[in-house]
PDB file of N, CA and C in Angstrom:
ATOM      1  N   UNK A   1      32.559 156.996 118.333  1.00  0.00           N
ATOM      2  CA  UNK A   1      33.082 155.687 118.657  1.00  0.00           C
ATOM      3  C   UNK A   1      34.305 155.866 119.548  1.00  0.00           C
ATOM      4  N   UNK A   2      34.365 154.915 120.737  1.00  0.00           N
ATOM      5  CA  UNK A   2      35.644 155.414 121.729  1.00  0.00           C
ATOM      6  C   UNK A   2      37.132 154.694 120.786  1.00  0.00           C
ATOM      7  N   UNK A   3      38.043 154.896 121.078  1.00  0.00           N
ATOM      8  CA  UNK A   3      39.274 154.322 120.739  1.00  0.00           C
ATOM      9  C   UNK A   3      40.024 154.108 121.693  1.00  0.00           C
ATOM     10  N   UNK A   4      40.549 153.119 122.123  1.00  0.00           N
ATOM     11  CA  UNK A   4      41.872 152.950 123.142  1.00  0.00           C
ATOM     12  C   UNK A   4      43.034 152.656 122.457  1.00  0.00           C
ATOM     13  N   UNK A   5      44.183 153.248 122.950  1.00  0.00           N
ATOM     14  CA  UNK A   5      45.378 152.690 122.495  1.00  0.00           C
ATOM     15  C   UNK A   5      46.177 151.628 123.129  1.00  0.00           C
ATOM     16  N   UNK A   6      46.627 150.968 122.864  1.00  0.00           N
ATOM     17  CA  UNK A   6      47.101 149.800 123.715  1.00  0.00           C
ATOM     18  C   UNK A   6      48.488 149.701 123.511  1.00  0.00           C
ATOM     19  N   UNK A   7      49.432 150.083 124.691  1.00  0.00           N
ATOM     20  CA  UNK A   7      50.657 149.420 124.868  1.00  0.00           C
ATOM     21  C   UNK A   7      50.982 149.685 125.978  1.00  0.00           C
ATOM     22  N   UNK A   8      52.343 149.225 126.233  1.00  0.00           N
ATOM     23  CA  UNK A   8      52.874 148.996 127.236  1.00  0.00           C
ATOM     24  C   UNK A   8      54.619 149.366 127.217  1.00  0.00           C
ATOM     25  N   UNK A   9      55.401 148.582 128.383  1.00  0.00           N
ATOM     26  CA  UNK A   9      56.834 148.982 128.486  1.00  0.00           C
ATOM     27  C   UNK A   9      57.035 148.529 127.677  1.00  0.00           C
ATOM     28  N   UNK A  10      56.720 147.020 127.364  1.00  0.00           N
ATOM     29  CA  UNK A  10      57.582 146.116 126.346  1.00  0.00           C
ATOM     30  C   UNK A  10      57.022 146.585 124.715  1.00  0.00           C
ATOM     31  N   UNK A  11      55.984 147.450 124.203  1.00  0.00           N
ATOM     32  CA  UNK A  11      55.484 147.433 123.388  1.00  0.00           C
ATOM     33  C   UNK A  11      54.882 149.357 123.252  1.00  0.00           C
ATOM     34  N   UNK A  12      56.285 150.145 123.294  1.00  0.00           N
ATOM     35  CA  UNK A  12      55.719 151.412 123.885  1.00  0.00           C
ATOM     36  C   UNK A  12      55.292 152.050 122.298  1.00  0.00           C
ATOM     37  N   UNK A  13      54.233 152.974 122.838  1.00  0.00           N
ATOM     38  CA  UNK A  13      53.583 153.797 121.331  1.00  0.00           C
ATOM     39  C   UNK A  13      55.182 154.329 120.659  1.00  0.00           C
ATOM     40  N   UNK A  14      55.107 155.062 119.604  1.00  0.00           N
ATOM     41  CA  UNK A  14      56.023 155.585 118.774  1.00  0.00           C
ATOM     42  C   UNK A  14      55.018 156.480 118.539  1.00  0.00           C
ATOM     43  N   UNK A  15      55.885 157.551 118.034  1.00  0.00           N
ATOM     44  CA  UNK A  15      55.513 159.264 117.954  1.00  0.00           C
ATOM     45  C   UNK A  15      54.376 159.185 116.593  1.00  0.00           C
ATOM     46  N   UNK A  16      54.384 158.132 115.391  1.00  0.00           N
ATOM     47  CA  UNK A  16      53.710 157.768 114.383  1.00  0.00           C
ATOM     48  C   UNK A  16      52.715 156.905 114.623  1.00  0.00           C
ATOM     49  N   UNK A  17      52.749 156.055 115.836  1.00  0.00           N
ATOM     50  CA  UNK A  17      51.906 155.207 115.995  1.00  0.00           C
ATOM     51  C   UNK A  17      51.512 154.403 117.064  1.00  0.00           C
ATOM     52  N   UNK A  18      50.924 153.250 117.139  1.00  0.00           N
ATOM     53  CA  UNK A  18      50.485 152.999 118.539  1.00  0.00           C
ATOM     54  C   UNK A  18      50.752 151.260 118.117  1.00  0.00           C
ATOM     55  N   UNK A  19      50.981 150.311 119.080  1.00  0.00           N
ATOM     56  CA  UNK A  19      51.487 148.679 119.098  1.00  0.00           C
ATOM     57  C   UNK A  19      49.924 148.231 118.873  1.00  0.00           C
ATOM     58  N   UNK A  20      48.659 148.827 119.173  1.00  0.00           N
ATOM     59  CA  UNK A  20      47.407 148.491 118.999  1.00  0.00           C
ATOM     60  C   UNK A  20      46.362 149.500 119.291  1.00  0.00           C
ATOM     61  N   UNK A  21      44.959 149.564 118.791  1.00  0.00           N
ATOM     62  CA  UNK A  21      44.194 150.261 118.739  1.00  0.00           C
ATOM     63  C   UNK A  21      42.318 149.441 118.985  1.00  0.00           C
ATOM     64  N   UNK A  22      42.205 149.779 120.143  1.00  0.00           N
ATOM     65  CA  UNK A  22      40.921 149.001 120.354  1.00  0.00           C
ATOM     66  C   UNK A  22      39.721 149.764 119.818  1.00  0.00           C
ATOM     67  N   UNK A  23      39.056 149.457 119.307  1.00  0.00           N
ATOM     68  CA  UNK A  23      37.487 149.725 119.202  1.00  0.00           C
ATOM     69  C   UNK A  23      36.085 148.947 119.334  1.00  0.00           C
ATOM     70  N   UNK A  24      35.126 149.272 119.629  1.00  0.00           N
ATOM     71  CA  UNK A  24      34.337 148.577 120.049  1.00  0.00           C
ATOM     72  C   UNK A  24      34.112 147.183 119.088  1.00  0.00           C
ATOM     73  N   UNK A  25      34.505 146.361 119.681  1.00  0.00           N
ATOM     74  CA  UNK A  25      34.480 144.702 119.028  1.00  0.00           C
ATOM     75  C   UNK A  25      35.883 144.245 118.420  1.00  0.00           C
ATOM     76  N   UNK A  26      36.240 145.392 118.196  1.00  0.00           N
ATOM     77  CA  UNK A  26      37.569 144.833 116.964  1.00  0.00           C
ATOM     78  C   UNK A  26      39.284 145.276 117.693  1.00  0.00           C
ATOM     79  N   UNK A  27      40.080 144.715 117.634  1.00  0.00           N
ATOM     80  CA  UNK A  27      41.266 145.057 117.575  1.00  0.00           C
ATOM     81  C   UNK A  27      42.488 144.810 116.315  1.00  0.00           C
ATOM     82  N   UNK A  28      43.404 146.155 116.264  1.00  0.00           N
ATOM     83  CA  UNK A  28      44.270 146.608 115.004  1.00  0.00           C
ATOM     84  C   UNK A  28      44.915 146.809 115.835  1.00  0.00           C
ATOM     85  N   UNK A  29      46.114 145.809 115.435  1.00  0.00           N
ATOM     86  CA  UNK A  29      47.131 145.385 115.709  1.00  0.00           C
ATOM     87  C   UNK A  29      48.507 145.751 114.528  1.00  0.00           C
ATOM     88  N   UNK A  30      49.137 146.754 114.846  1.00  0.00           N
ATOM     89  CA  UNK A  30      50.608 147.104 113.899  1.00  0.00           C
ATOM     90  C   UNK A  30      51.474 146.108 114.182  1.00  0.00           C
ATOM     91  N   UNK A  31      51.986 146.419 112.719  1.00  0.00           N
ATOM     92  CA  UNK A  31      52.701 144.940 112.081  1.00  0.00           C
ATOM     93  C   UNK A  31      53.868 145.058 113.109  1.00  0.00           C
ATOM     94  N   UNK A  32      54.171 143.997 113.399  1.00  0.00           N
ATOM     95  CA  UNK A  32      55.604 143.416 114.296  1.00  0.00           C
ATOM     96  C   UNK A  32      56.682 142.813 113.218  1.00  0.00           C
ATOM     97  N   UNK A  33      57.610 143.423 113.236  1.00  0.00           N
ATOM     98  CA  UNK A  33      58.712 142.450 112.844  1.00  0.00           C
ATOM     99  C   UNK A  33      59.972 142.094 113.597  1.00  0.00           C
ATOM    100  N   UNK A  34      60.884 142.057 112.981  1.00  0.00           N
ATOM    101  CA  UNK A  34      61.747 141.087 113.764  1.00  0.00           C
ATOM    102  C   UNK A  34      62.961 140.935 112.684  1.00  0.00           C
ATOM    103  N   UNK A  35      64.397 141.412 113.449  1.00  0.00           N
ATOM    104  CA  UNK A  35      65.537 141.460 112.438  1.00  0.00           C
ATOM    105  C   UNK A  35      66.413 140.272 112.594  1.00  0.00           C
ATOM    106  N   UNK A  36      65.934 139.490 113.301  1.00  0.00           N
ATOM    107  CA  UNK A  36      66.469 137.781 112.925  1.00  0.00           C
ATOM    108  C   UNK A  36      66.555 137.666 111.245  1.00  0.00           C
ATOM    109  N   UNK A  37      67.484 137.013 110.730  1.00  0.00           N
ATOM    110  CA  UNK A  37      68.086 136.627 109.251  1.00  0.00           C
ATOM    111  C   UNK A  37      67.398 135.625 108.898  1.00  0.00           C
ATOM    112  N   UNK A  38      66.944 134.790 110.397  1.00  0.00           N
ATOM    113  CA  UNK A  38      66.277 133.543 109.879  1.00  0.00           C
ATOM    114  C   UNK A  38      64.524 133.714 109.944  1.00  0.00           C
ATOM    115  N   UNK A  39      64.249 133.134 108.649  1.00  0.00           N
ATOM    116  CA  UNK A  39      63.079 133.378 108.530  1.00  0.00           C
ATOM    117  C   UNK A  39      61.567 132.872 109.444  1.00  0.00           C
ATOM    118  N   UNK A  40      62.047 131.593 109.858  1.00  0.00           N
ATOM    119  CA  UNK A  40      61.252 130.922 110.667  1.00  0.00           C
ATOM    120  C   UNK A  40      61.655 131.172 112.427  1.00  0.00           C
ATOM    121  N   UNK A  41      62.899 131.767 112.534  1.00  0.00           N
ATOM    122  CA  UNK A  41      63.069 132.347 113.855  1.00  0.00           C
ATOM    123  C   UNK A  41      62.024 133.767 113.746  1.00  0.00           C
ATOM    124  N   UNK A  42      62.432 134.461 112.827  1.00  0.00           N
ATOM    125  CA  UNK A  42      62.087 136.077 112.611  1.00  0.00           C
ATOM    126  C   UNK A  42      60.291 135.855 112.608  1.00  0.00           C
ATOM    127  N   UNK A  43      59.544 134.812 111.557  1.00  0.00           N
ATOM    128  CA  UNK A  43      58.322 134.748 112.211  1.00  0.00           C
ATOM    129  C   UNK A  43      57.734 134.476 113.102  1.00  0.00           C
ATOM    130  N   UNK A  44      58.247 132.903 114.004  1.00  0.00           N
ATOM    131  CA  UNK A  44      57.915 133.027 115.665  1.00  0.00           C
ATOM    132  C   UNK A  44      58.308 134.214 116.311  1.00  0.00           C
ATOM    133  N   UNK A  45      58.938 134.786 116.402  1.00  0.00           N
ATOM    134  CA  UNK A  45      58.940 136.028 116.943  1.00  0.00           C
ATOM    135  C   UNK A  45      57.989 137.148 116.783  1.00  0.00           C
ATOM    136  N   UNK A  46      57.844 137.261 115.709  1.00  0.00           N
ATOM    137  CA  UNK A  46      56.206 138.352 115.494  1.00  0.00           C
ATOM    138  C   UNK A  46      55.105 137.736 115.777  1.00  0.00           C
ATOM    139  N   UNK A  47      54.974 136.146 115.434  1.00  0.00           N
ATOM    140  CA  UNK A  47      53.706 135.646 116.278  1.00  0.00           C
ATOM    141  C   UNK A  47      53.858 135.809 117.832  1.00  0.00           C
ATOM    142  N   UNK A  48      54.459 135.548 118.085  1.00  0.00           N
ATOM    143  CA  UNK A  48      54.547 135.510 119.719  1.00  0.00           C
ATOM    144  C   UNK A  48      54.432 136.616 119.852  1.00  0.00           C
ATOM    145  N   UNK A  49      54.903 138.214 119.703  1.00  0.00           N
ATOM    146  CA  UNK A  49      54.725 139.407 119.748  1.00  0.00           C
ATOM    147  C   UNK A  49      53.539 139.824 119.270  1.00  0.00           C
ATOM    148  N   UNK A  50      53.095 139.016 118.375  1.00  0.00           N
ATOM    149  CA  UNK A  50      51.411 139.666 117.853  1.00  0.00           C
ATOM    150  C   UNK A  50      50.852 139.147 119.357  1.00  0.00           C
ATOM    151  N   UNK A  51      50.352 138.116 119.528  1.00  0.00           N
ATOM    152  CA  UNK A  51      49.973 137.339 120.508  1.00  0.00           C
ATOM    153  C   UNK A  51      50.068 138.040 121.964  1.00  0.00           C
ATOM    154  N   UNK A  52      51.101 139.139 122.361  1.00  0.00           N
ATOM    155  CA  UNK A  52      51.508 139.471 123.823  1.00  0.00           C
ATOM    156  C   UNK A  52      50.703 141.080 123.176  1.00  0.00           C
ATOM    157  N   UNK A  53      50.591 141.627 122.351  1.00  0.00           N
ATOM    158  CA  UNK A  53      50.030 142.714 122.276  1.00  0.00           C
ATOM    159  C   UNK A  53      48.647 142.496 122.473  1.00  0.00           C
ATOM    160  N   UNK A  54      48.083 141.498 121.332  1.00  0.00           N
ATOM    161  CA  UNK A  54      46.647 141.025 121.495  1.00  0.00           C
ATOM    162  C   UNK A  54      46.149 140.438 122.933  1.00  0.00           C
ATOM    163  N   UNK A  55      46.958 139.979 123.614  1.00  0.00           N
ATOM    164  CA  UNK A  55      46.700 139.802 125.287  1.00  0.00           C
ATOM    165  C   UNK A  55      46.155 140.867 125.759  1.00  0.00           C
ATOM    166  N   UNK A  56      47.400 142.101 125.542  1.00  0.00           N
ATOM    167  CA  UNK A  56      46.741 143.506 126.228  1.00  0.00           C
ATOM    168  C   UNK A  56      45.955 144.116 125.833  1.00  0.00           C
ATOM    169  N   UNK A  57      45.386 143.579 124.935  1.00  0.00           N
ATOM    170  CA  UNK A  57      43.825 144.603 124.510  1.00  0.00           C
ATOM    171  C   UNK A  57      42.923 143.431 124.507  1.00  0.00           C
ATOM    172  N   UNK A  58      42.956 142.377 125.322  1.00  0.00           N
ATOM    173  CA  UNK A  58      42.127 141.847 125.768  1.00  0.00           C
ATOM    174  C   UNK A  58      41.537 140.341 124.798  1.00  0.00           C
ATOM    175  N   UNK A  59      42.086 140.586 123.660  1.00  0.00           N
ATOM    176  CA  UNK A  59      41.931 139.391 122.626  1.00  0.00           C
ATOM    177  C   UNK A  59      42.723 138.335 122.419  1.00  0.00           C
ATOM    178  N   UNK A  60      43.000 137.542 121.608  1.00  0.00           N
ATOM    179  CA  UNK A  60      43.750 136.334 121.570  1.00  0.00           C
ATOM    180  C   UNK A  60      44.260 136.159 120.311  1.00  0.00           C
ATOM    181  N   UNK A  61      45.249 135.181 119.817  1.00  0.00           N
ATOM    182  CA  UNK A  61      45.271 134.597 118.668  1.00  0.00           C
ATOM    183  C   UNK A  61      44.017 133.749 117.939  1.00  0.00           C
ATOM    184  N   UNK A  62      43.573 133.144 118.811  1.00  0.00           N
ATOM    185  CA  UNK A  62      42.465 132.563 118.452  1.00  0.00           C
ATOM    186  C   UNK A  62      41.188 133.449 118.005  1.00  0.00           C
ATOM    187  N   UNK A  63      40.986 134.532 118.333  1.00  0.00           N
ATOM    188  CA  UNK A  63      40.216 135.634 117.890  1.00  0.00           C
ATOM    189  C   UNK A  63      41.074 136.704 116.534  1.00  0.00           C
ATOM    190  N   UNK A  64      41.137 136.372 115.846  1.00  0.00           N
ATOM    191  CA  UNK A  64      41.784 136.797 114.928  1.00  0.00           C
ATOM    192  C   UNK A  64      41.474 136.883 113.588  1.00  0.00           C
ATOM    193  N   UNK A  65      40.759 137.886 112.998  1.00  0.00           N
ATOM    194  CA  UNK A  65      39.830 137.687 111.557  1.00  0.00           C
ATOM    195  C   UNK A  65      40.667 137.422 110.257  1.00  0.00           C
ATOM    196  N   UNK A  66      41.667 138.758 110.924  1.00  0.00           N
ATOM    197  CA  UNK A  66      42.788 138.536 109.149  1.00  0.00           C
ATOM    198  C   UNK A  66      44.374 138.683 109.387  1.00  0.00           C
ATOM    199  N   UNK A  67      44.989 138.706 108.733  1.00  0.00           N
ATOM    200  CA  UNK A  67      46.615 138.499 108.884  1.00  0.00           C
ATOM    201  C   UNK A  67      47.112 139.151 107.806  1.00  0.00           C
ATOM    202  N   UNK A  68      47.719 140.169 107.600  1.00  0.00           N
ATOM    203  CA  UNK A  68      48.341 140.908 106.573  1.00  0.00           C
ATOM    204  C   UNK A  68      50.416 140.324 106.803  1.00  0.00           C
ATOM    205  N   UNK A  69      50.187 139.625 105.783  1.00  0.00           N
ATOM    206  CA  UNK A  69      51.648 139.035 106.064  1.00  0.00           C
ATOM    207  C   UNK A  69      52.646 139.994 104.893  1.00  0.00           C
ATOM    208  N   UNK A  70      54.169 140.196 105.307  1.00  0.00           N
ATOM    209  CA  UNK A  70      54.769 140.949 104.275  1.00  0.00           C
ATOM    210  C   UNK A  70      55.908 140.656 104.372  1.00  0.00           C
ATOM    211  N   UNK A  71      56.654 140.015 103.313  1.00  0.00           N
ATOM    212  CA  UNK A  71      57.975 139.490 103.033  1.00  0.00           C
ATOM    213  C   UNK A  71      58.927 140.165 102.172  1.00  0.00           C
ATOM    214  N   UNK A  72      59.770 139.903 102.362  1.00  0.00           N
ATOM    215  CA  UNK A  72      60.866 140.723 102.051  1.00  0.00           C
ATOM    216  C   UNK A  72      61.006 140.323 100.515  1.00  0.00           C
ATOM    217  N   UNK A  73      61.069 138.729 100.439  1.00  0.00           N
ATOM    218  CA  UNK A  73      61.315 137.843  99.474  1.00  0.00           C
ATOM    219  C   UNK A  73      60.106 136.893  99.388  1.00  0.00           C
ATOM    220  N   UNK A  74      59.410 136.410  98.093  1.00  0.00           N
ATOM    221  CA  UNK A  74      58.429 135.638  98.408  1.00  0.00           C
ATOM    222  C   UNK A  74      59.599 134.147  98.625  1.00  0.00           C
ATOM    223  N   UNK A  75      60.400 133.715  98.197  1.00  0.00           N
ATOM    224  CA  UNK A  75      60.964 132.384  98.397  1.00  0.00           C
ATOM    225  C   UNK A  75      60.726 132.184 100.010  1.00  0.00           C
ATOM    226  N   UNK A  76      60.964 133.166 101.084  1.00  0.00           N
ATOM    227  CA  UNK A  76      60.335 132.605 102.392  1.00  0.00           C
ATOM    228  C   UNK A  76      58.979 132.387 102.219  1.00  0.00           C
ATOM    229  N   UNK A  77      57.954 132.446 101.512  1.00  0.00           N
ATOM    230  CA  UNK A  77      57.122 132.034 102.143  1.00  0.00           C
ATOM    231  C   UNK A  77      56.700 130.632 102.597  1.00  0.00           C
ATOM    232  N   UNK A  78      57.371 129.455 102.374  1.00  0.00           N
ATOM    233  CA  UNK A  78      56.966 128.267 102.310  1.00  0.00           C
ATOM    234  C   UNK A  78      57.543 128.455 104.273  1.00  0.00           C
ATOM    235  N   UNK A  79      58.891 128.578 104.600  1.00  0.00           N
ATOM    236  CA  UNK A  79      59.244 128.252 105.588  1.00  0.00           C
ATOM    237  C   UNK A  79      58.488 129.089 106.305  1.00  0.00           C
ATOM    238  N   UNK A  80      57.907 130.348 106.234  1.00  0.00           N
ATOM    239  CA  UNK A  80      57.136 131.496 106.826  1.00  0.00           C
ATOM    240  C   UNK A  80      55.639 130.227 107.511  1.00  0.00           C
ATOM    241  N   UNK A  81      55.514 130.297 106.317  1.00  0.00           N
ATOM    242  CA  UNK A  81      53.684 129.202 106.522  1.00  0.00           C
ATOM    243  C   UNK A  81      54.176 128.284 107.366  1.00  0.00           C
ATOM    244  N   UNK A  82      55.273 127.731 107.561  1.00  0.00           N
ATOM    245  CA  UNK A  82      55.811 126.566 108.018  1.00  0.00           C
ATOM    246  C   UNK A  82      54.922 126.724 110.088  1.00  0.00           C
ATOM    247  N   UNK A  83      56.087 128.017 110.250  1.00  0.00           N
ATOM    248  CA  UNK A  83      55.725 128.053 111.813  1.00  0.00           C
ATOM    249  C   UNK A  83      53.960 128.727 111.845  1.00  0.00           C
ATOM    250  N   UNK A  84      53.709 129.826 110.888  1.00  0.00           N
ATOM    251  CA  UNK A  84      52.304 130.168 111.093  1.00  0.00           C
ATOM    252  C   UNK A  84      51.304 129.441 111.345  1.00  0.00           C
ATOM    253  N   UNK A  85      51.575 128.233 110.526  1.00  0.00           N
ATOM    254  CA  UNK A  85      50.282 127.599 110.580  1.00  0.00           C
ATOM    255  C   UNK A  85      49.812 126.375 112.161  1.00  0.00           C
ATOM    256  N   UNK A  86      51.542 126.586 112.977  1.00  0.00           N
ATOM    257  CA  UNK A  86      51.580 126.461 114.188  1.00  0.00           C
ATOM    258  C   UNK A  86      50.648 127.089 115.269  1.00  0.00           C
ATOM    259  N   UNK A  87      50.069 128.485 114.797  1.00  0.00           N
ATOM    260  CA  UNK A  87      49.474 129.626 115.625  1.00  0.00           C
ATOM    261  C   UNK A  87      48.349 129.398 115.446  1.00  0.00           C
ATOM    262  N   UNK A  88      47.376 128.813 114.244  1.00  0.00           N
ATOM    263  CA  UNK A  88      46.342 128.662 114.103  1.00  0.00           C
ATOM    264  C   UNK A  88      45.387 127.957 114.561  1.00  0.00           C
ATOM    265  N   UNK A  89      44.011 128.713 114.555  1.00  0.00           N
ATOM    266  CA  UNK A  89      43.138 127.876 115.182  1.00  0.00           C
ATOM    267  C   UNK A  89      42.913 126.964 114.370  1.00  0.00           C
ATOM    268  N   UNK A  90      41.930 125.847 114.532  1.00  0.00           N
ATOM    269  CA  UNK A  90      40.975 124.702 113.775  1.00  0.00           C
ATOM    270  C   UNK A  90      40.276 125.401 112.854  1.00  0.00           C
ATOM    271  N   UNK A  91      39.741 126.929 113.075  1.00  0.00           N
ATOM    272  CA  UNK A  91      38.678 127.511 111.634  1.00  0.00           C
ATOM    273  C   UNK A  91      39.862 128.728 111.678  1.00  0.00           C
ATOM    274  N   UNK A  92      40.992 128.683 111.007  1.00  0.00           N
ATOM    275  CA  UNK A  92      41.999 129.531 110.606  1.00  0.00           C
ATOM    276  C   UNK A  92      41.126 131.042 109.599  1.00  0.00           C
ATOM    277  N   UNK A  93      41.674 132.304 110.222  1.00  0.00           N
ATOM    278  CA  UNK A  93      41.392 133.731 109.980  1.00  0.00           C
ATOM    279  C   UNK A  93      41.546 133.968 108.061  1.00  0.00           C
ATOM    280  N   UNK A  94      41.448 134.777 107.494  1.00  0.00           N
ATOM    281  CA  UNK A  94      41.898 135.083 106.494  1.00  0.00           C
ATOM    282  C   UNK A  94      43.063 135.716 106.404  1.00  0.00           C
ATOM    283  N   UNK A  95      43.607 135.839 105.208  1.00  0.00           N
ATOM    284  CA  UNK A  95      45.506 136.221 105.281  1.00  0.00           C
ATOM    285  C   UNK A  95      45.455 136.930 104.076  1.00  0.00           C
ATOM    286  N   UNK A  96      46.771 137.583 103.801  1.00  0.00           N
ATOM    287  CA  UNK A  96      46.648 138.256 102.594  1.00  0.00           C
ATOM    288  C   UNK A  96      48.641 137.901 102.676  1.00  0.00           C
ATOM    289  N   UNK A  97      49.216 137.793 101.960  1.00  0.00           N
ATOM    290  CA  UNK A  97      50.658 137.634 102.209  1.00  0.00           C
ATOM    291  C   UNK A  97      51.293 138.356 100.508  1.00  0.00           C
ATOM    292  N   UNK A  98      52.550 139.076 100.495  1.00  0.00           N
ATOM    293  CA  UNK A  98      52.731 139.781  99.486  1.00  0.00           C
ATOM    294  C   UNK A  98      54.384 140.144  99.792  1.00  0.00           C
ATOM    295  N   UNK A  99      54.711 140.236  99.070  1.00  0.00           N
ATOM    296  CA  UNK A  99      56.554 140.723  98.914  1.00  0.00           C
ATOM    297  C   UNK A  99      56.122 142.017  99.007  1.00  0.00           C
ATOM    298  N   UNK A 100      57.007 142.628 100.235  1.00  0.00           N
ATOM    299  CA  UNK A 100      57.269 144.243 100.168  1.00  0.00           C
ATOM    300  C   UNK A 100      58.730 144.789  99.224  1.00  0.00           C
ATOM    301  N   UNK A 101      58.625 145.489  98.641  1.00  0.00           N
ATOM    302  CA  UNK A 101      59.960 146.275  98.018  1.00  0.00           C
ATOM    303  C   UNK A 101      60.722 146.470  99.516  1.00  0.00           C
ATOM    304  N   UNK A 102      60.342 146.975 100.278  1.00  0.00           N
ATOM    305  CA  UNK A 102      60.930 147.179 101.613  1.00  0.00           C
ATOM    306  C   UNK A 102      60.002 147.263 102.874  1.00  0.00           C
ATOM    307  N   UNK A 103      60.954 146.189 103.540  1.00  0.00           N
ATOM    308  CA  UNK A 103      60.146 146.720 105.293  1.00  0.00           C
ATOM    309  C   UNK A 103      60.511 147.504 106.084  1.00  0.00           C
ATOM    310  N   UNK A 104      60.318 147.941 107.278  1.00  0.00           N
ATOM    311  CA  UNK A 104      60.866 148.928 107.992  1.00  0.00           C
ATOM    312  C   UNK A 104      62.044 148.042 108.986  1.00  0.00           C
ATOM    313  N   UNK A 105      62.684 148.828 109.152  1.00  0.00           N
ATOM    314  CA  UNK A 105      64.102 148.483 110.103  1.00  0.00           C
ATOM    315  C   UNK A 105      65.236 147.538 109.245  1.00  0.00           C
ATOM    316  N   UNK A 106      66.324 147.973 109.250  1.00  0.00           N
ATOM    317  CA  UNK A 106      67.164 147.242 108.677  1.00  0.00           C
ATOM    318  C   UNK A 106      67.689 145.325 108.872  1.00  0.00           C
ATOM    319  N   UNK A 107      67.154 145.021 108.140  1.00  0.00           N
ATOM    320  CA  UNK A 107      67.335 143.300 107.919  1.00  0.00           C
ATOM    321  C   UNK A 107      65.981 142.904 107.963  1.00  0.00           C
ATOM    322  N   UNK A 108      65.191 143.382 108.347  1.00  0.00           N
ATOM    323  CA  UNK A 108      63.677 142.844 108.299  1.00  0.00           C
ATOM    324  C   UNK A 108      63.517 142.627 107.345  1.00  0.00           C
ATOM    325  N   UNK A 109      62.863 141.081 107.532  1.00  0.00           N
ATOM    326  CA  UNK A 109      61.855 140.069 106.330  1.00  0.00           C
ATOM    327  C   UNK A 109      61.124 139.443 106.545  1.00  0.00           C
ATOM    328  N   UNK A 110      60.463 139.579 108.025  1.00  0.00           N
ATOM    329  CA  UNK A 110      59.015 139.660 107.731  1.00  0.00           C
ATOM    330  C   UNK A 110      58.468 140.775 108.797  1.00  0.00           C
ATOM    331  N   UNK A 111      57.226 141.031 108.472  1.00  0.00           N
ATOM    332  CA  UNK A 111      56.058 141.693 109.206  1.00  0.00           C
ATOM    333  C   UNK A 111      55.049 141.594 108.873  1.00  0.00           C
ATOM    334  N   UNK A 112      54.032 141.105 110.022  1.00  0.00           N
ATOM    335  CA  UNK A 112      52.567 141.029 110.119  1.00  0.00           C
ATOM    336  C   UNK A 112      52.070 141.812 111.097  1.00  0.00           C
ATOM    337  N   UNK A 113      50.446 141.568 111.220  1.00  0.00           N
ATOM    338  CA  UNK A 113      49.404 142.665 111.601  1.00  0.00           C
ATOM    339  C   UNK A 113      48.338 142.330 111.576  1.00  0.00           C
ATOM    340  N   UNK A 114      47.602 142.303 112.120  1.00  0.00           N
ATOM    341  CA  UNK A 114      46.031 141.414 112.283  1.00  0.00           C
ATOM    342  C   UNK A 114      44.695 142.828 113.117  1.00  0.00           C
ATOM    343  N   UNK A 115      44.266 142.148 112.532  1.00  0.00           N
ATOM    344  CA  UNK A 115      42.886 142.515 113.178  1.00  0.00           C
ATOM    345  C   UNK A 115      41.955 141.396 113.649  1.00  0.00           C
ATOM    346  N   UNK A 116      41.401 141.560 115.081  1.00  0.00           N
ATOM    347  CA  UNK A 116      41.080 140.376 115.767  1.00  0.00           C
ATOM    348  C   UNK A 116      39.677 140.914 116.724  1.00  0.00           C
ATOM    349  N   UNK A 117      39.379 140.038 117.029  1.00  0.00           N
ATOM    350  CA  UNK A 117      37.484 140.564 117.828  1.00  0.00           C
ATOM    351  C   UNK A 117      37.988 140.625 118.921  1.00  0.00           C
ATOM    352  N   UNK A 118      37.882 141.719 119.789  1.00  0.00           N
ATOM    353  CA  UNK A 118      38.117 141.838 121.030  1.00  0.00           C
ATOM    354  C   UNK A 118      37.180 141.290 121.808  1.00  0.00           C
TER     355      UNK A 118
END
């Protein structure tokens, strides 16, 4: 099976990993976060960043099967859902959403990650 990696300037690989990974039909997309304090700033920001990665491997938001959401605190999740459900299509993907003990980078509270049909 071929694999492409997908990034760019704004979205460069890391020595552990890659901003996306194409395979035939599907795209995996690594979680984006965002060290905004505010929760509904900090999630438009990873949507919009999910969204500019999924551009470059050729897919969309609207092509989007599942959403692995991860909070710092579940009490964001109400304001979290607030802007997400902004991104969604009319037949909305499946989600999985869960409090992490910890995210990566300091102040982060949220990060998501999708897998989407290329």
């Amino acid at each position: 099976m071929s694999r492409e990696l997908i990034s760019s300037a704004e979205f460069p690989p890391k020595p552990h990993n890659c901003p996306a990974v194409k395979v035939p039909g599907l795209v995996f997309v690594a979680g984006q976060t965002s060290a905004d304090p505010d929760i509904k700033k900090a999630t438009l920001t990873v949507l919009q960043n999910l969204k500019k990665v999924l551009e470059l491997a050729g897919s969309s938001l609207e092509q989007v099967v599942k959403y692995n959401v991860y909070l710092a605190d579940m009490k964001d999740f109400a304001a979290m859902n607030e802007v997400y459900i902004e991104f969604l299509p009319k037949n909305p993907p499946a989600r999985t959403c869960i409090a992490a003990a910890a995210l990566p980078g300091a102040g982060t509270i949220v990060e998501i990650e999708c897998i989407a049909q290329a």
